[in-house]
Structures are given as structure tokens and as C-alpha cells.
Protein backbone atom coordinates (compact mmCIF):
# COMPACT_ATOMS: atom_id res chain seq x y z
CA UNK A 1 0.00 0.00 0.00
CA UNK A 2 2.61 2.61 1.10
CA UNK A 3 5.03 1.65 -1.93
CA UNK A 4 1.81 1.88 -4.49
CA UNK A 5 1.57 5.42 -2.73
CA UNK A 6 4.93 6.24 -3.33
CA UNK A 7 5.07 4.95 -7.32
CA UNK A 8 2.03 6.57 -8.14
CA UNK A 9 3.68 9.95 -7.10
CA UNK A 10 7.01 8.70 -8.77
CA UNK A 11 5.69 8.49 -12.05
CA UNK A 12 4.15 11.96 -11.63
CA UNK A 13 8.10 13.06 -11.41
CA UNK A 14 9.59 15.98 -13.87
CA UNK A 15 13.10 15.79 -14.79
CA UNK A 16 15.54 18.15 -15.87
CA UNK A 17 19.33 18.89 -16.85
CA UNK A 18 20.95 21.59 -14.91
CA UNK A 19 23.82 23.06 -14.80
CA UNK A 20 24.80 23.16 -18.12
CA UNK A 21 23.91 19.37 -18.30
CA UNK A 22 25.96 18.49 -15.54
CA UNK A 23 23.44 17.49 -12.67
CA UNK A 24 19.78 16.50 -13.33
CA UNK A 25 17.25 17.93 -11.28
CA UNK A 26 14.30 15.99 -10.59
CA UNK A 27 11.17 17.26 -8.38
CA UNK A 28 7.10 16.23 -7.70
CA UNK A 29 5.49 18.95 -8.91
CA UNK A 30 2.06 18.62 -7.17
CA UNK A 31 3.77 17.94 -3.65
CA UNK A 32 6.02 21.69 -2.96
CA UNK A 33 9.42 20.93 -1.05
CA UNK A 34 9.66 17.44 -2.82
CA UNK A 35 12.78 18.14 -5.46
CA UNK A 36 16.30 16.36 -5.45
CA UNK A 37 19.37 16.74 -7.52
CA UNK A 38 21.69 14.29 -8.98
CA UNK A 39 25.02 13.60 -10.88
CA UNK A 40 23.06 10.86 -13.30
CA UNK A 41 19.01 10.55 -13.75
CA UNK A 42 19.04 7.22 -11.51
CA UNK A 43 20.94 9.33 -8.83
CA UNK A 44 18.60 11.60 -9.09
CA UNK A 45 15.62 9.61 -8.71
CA UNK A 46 16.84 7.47 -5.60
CA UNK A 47 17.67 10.88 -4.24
CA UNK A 48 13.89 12.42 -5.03
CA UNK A 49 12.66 8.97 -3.66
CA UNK A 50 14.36 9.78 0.01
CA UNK A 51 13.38 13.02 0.00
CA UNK A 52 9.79 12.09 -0.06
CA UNK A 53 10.09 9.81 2.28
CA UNK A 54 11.58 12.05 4.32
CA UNK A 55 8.77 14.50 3.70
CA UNK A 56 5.87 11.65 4.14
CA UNK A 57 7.46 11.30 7.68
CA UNK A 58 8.24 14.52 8.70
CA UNK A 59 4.39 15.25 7.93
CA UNK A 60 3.28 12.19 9.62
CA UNK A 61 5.34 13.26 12.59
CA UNK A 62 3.77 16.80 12.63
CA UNK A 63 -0.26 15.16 12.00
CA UNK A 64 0.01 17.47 8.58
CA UNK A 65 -2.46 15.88 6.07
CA UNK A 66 -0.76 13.84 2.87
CA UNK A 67 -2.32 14.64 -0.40
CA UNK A 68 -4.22 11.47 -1.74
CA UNK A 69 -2.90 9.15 1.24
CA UNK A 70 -5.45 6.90 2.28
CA UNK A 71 -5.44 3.81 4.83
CA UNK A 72 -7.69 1.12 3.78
CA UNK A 73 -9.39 -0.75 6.79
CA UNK A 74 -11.56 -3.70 7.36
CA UNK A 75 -14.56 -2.98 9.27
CA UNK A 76 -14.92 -5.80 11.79
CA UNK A 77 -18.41 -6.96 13.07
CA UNK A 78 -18.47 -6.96 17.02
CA UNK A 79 -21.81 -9.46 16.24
CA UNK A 80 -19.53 -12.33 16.16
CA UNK A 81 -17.36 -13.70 18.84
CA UNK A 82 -13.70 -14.07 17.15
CA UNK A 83 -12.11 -15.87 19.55
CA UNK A 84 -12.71 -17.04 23.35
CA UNK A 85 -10.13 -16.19 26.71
């Protein structure tokens, strides 16, 4: 669940060459604060991956709402007796 979470934002990813095409810079444009740089594209992506997991926490930590984060849950029947002490 968290990783589908995490790929569906992925793939939302813009990339760019910076620096005179020395450094790509990568970012999330629907989630501001969530941008990384790197010396290759796949540097740059594992960098823009920990920097939103760093932001998912940090937001977690402070009870800030994530955009499009949902927790799917079972709803459990208290009718039934699930198991006996």
C-alpha cells in the first residue's frame, strides 16, 4: 500500500538537466518541497525517492495531512465472537 503510494507519485516526477547538463534535477510537482538533484538521472531519482520519504514522515510526525494518502481498513463486526479467553 505505502510503496503503491509512493510509485504513483514517482511516475508523476519531472526531470531536468541543470547546470549546463551536468546534474539533473528531478522534483514532484504537485507535492512543494519534494525536489532532489543528482550527478546521473538514476541518482537523481533514488535521491527524489528519500526526499519524499523524508517529507511523508516529517508530515506524519507533525499530523500534517498527505495529499491522496489513504489507509484502507476492514470494518470488523463486534456481532460475532472471534475468539474465546
Amino acid at each position: 500500500m505505502f510503496q503503491e503510494f509512493l510509485i504513483s507519485y514517482l511516475n508523476k516526477a519531472k526531470y531536468e538537466l541543470i547546470d549546463q547538463g551536468k546534474d539533473y534535477y528531478g522534483e514532484i510537482p504537485e507535492l512543494k518541497g519534494v525536489w532532489a538533484t543528482g550527478k546521473t538521472l538514476e541518482e537523481c531519482r533514488k535521491n527524489l525517492l528519500e526526499t519524499f520519504e523524508g517529507w511523508v514522515i516529517l508530515r506524519l510526525k507533525k499530523n500534517l495531512p498527505i495529499p491522496n494518502f489513504k489507509i484502507p481498513y476492514k470494518k470488523i463486526s463486534f456481532d460475532k465472537v472471534y475468539a474465546k479467553a
